[in-house]
Protein backbone atom coordinates (compact mmCIF):
# COMPACT_ATOMS: atom_id res chain seq x y z
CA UNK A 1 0.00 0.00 0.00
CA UNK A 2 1.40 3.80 -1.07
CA UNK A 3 0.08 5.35 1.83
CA UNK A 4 1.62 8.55 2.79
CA UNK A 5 0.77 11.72 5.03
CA UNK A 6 -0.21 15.03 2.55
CA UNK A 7 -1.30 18.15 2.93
CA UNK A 8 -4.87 18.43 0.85
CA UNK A 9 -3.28 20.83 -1.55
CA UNK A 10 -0.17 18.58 -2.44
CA UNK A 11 -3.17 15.34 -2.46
CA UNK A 12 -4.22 17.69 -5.89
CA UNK A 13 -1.30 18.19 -6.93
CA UNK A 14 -0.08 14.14 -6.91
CA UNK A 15 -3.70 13.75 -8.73
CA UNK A 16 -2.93 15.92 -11.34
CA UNK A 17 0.14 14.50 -11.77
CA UNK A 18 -1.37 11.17 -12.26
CA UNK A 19 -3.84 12.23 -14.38
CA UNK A 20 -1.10 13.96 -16.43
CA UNK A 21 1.21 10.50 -16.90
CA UNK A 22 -2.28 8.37 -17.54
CA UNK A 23 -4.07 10.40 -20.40
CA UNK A 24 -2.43 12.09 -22.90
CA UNK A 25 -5.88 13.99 -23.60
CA UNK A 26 -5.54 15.24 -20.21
CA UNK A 27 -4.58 19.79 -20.55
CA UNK A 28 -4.57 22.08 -17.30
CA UNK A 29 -5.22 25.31 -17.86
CA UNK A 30 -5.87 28.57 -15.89
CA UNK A 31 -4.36 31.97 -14.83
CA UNK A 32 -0.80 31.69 -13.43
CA UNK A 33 -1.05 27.69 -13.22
CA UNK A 34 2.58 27.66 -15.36
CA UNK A 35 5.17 29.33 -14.25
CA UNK A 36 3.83 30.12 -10.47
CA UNK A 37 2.35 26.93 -10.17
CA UNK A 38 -1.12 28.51 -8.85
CA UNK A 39 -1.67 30.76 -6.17
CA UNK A 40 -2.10 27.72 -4.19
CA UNK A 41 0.55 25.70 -5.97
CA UNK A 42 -1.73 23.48 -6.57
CA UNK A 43 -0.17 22.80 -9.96
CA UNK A 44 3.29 23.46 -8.89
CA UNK A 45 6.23 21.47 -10.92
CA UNK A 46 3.42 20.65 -13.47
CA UNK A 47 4.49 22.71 -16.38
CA UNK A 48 7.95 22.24 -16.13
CA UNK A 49 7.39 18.61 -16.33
CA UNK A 50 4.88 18.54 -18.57
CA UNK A 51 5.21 21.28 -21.48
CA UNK A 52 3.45 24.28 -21.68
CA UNK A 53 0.85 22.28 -24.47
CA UNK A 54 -0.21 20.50 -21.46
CA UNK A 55 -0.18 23.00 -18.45
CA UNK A 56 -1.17 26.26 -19.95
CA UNK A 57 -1.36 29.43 -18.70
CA UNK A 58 -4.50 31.54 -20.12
CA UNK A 59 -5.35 35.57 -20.08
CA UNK A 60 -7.46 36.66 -17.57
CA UNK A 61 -10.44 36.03 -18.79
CA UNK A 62 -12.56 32.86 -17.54
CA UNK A 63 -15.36 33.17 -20.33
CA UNK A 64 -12.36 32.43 -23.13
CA UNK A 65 -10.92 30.13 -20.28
CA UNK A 66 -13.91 28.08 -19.96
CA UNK A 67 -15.06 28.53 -23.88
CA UNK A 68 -11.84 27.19 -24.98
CA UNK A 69 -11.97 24.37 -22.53
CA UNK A 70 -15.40 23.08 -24.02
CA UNK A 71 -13.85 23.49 -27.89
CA UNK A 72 -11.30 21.47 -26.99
CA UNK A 73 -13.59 19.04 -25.35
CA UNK A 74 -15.33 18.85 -28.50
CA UNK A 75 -12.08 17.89 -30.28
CA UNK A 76 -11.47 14.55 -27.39
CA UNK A 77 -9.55 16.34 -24.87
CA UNK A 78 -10.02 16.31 -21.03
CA UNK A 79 -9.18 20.04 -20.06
CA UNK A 80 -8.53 20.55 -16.19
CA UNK A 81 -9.62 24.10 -15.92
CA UNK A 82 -8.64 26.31 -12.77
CA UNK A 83 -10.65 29.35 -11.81
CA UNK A 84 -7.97 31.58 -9.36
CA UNK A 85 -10.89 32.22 -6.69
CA UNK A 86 -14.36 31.39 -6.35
CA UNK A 87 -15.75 34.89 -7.22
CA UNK A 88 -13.71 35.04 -10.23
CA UNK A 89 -16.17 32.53 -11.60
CA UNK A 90 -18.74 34.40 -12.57
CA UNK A 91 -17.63 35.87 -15.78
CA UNK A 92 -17.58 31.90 -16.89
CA UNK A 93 -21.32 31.32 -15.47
CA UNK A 94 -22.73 32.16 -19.16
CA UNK A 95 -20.52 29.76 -20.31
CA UNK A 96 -21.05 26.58 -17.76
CA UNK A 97 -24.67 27.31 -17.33
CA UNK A 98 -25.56 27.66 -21.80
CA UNK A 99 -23.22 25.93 -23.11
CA UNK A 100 -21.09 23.67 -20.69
CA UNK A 101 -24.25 22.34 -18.90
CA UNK A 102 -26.29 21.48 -21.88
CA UNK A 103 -24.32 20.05 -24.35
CA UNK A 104 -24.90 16.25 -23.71
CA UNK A 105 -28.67 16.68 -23.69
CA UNK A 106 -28.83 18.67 -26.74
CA UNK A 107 -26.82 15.84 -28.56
CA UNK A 108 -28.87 13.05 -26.89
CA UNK A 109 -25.83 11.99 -25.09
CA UNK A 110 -23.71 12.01 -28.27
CA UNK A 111 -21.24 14.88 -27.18
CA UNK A 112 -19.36 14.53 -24.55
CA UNK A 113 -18.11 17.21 -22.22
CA UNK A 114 -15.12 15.46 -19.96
CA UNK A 115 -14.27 19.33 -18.23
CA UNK A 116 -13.75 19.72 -14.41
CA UNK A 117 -13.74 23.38 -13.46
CA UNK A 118 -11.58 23.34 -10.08
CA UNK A 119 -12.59 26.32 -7.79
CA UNK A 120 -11.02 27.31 -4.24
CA UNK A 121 -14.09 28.14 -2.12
CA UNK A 122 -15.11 29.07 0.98
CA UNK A 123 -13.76 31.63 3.93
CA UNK A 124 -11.04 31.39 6.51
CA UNK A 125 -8.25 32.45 4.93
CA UNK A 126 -8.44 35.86 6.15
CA UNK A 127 -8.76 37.05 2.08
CA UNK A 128 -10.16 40.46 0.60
CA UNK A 129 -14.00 40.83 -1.04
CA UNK A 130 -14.74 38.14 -4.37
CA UNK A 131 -11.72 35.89 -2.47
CA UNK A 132 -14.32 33.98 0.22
CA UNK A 133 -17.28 32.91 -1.86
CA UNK A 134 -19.12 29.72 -1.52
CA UNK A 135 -21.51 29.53 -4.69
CA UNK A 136 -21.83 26.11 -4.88
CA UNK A 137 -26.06 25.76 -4.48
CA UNK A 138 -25.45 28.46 -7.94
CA UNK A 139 -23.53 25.65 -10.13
CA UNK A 140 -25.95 22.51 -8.23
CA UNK A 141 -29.17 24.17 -8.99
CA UNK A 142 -28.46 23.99 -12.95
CA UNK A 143 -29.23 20.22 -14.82
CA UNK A 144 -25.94 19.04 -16.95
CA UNK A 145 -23.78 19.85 -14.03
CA UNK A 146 -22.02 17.32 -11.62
CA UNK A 147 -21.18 19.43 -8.11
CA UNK A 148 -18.16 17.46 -5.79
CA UNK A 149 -16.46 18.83 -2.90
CA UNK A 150 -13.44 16.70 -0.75
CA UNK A 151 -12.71 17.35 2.84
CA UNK A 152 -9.78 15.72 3.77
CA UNK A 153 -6.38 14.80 1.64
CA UNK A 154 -7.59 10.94 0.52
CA UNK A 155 -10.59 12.16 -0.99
CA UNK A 156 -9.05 15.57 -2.37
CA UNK A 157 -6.93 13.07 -4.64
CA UNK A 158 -9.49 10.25 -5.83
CA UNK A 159 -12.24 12.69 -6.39
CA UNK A 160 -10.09 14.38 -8.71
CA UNK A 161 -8.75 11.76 -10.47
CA UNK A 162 -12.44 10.10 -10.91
CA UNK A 163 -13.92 13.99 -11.72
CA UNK A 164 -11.49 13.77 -14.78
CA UNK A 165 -12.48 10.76 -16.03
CA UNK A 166 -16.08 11.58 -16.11
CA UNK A 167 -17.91 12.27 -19.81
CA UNK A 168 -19.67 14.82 -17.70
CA UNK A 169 -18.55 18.30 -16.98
CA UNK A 170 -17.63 18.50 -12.84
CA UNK A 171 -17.17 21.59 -10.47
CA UNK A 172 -14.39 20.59 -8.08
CA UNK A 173 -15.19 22.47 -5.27
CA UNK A 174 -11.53 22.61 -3.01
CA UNK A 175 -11.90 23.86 0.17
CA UNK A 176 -8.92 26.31 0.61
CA UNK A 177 -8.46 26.66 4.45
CA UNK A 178 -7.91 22.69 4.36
CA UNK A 179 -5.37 23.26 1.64
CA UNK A 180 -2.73 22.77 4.43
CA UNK A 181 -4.52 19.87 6.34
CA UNK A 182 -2.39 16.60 6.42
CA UNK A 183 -4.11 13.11 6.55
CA UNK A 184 -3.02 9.92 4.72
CA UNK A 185 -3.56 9.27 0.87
CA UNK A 186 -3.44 5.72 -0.47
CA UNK A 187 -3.02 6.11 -3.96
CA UNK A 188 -3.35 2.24 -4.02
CA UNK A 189 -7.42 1.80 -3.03
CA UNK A 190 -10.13 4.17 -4.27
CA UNK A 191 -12.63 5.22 -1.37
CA UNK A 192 -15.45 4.80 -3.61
CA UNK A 193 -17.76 6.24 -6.02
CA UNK A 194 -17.42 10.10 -6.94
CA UNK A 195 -21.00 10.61 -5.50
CA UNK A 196 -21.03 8.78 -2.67
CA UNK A 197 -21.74 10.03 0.94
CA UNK A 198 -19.52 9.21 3.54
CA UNK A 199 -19.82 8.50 7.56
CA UNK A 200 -17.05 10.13 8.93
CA UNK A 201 -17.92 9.44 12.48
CA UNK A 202 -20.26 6.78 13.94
CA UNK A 203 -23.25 8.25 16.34
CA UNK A 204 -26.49 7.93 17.70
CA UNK A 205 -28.31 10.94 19.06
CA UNK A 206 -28.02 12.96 15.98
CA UNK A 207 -26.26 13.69 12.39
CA UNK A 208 -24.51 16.45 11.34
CA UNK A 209 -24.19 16.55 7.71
CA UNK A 210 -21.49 18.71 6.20
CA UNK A 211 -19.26 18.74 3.18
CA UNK A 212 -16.09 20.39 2.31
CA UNK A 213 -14.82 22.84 5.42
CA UNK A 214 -17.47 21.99 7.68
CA UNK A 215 -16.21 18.02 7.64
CA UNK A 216 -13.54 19.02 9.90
CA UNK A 217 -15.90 21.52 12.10
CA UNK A 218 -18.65 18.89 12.53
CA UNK A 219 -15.62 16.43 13.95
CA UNK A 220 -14.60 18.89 16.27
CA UNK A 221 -18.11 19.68 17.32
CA UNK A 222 -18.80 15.45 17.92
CA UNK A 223 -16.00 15.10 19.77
CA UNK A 224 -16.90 18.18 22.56
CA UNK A 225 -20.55 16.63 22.23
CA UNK A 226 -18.78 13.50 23.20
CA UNK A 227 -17.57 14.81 26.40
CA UNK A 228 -20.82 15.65 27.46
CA UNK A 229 -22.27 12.21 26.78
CA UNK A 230 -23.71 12.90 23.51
CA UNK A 231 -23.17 10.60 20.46
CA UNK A 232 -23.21 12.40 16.85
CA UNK A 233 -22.44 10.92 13.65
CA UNK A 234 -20.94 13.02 10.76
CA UNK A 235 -21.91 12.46 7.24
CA UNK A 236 -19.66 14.05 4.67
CA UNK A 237 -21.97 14.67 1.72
CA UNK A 238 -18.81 15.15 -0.63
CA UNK A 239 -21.31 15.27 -3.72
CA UNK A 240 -23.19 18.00 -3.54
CA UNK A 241 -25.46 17.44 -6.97
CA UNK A 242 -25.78 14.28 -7.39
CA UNK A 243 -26.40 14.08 -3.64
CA UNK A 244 -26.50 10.41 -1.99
CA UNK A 245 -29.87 10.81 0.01
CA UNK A 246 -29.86 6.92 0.90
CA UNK A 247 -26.92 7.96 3.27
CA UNK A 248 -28.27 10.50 4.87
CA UNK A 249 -31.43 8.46 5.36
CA UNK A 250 -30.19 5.75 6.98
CA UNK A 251 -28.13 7.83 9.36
CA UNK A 252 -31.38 10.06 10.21
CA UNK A 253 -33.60 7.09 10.58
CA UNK A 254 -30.93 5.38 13.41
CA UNK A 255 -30.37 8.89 15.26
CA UNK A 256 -33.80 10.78 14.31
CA UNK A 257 -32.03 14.10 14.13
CA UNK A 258 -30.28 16.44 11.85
CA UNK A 259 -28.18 19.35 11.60
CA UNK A 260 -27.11 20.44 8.52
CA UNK A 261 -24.00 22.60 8.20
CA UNK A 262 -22.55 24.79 5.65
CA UNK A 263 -20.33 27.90 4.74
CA UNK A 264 -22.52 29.51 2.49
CA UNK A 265 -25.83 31.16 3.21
CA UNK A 266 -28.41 29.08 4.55
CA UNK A 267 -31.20 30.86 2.90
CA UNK A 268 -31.94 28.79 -0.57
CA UNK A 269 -28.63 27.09 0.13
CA UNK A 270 -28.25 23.38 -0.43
CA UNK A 271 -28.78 22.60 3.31
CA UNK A 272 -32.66 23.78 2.31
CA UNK A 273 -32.60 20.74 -0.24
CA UNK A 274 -31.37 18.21 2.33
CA UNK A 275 -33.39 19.55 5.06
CA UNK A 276 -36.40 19.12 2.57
CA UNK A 277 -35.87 15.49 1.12
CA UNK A 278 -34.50 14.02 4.45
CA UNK A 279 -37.82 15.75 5.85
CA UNK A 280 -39.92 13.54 3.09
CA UNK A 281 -38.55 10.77 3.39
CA UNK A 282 -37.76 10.44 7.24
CA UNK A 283 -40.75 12.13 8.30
CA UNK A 284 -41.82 9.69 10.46
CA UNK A 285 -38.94 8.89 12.13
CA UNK A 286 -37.80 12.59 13.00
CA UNK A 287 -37.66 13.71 16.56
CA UNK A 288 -36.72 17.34 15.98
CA UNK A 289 -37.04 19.27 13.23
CA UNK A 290 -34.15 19.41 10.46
CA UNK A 291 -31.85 21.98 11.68
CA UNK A 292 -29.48 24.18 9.81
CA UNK A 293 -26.44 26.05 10.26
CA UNK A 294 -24.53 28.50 7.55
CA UNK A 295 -23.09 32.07 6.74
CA UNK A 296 -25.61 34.58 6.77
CA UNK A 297 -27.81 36.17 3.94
CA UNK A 298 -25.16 39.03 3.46
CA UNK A 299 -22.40 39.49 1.41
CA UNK A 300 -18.92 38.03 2.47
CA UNK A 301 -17.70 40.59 5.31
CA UNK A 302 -13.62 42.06 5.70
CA UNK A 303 -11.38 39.33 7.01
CA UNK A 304 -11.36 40.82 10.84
CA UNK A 305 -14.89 39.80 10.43
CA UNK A 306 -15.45 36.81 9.13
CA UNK A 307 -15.05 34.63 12.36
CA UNK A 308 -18.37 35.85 13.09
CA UNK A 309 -19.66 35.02 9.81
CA UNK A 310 -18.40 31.83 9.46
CA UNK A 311 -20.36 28.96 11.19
CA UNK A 312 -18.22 27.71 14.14
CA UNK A 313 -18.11 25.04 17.10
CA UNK A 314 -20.37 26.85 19.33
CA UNK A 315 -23.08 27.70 16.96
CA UNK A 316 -22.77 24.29 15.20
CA UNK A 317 -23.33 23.40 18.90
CA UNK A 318 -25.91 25.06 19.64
CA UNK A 319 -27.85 24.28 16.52
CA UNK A 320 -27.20 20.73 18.44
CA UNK A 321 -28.34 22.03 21.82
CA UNK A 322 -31.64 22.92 20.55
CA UNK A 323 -32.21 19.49 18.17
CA UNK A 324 -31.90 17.23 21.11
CA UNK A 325 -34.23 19.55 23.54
CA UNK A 326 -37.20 18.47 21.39
C-alpha cells in the first residue's frame, strides 16, 4: 500500500500528476497555473514537467478560459480548468450554465463534455471581497452539471482523479483553508464512487451533515458533544449534486435528528434541499425538526470579520443544543 501523510493541496497536486502520466488527452489550464504553479501551488512542478501544451497558462479572462476548454472538449480532450478564486467565476457562469451544462442533452448523449472546473471556495483564509465565496447551491441548482467537494487529503486526490475521467462536466469544489490539512492518501485503493456520501464518524443521538470545510468543524463539534455524553455521527456529503440521500437516510432514521451545516448562506442554500428530502422521506422517524447552520444572507464581510460570519463550534453546537431539547 502507497500510503503517505499530505497536505490536501499537495493530495491535488499528486492527482494531477497522475492524471497527467495516464491520459495524454488530459490539458490544465488557468491563470498563473505555469510558471507560479497557482496561487495555491496546486499545480506546482506541473508545467515544467509537462510542457506548456499541457499545463497552460491563459489571459485573464474565464469566459475564453472556460469557452476554450469546451472546444477542446469537443475535439477529445479532457481540459482541467482552474478558476484563481471562487468569485472570479462568474464571468464563466454564461458559459457553464448555456453551453457547458447542456451540451450532452442537446446531442442526446452524443457529445461529450469530460471538463472539471476546479474552484477554491469558501472563507477562513483571512482574504479580501470576491476571495471567500461559496456559490456552490449556484452551479448545483443547474441540470448538466455534476457538483463534488473533498474534505480531507484521501478524498481531495481520488475525487479528482475520478472527476477527470467523467464524460460529464464536474465543479471541483476545493476547500482552501484545508489546503494545508495533512491526513493519509493511499493512492493504491479508491474510497469509492465520486458521489457517494460518507460517515465520517459513527453516532447515535443525531447527524450532522457537512461537506467540504465543515467536515472538519462537525468532527470537532462530535467530539466536545462527546464529552458531554452525547453521540453524533458526521456524514460528509462530498457530492453535492448528485447528492446520496440513501446515506443521509439511513443515518437520520438510526439517530432521528439532523443538523445540517454549511459555509454559504443558509437561505436557498443546499442545506434547504437536504433539510427538505431528508424531511420527506424520514418524516416519520424525525424527533426534531431538520436543523441548519450557515453564513448569513449578506455578502462576504472584511477578514477581521469573518469569524463571526463563518459557522463555528459553538453555533454548530448550539444548533445541536436545541435538536436534542425536542
Amino acid at each position: 500500500m502507497a500510503v503517505q501523510k499530505l497536505p490536501l493541496a499537495k493530495a491535488l497536486n499528486e492527482s494531477l500528476r497522475k492524471a497527467l502520466e495516464t491520459d495524454p488527452k488530459v490539458l490544465i489550464m488557468g491563470l498563473d497555473v505555469g510558471k507560479l504553479g497557482g496561487v495555491f501551488r496546486i499545480t506546482d512542478g506541473l508545467q515544467k514537467d509537462f510542457g506548456e501544451d499541457r499545463v497552460i497558462d491563459t489571459p485573464l479572462a474565464e469566459s475564453g478560459i472556460v469557452g476554450t476548454a469546451i472546444g477542446l472538449a469537443l475535439r477529445g480532450y479532457r481540459p482541467v480548468v482552474e478558476i484563481q478564486f471562487d468569485g472570479f467565476v462568474f464571468p464563466a457562469y454564461d458559459q457553464i450554465v448555456s453551453q457547458l451544462a447542456k451540451m450532452r442533452a442537446r446531442s442526446l448523449g452524443t457529445v461529450k463534455m469530460p471538463i472539471v472546473i476546479r474552484i477554491p471556495y469558501g472563507g477562513g483564509i483571512g482574504a479580501v471581497e470576491h476571495h471567500s465565496e461559496s456559490p456552490e447551491a449556484l452551479f448545483a441548482h443547474v441540470p448538466g452539471l455534476k457538483v463534488v467537494t473533498p474534505a480531507n487529503s484521501n478524498d481531495a486526490y481520488w475525487m479528482l482523479q475520478q472527476a477527470i475521467q467523467s464524460d460529464d462536466p464536474v465543479i471541483f469544489f476545493e476547500p482552501k483553508r484545508r489546503y494545508w490539512d495533512k491526513s493519509d492518501v493511499d493512492t493504491d485503493a479508491i474510497p469509492g464512487e465520486l458521489h457517494k456520501a460518507r460517515v465520517a464518524r459513527e453516532g447515535t443521538d443525531l447527524t450532522l451533515a457537512a461537506y467540504g470545510p465543515m467536515v472538519k468543524t462537525c468532527l470537532e463539534v462530535a467530539e466536545a458533544a462527546a464529552g458531554e455524553g452525547k453521540s453524533i455521527e458526521v456524514v460528509d456529503v462530498r457530492s453535492i449534486s448528485p447528492l446520496d440521500f440513501d446515506t443521509l437516510q439511513a443515518s437520520v432514521e438510526k439517530t432521528r435528528r439532523l443538523v445540517v451545516v454549511h459555509e454559504a448562506p443558509v437561505f436557498f442554500g443546499s442545506g434547504a434541499e437536504i433539510a427538505a428530502r431528508i424531511t420527506e422521506r424520514c418524516f416519520y422517524h424525525l424527533e426534531a425538526p431538520v436543523l441548519r447552520v450557515g453564513g448569513y444572507h449578506a455578502p462576504y464581510p472584511p477578514a477581521r470579520l469573518e469569524e463571526e460570519y463563518l459557522p463555528g463550534l459553538d453555533r454548530v453546537l448550539d444548533a445541536v443544543d436545541r435538536s436534542l431539547a425536542y
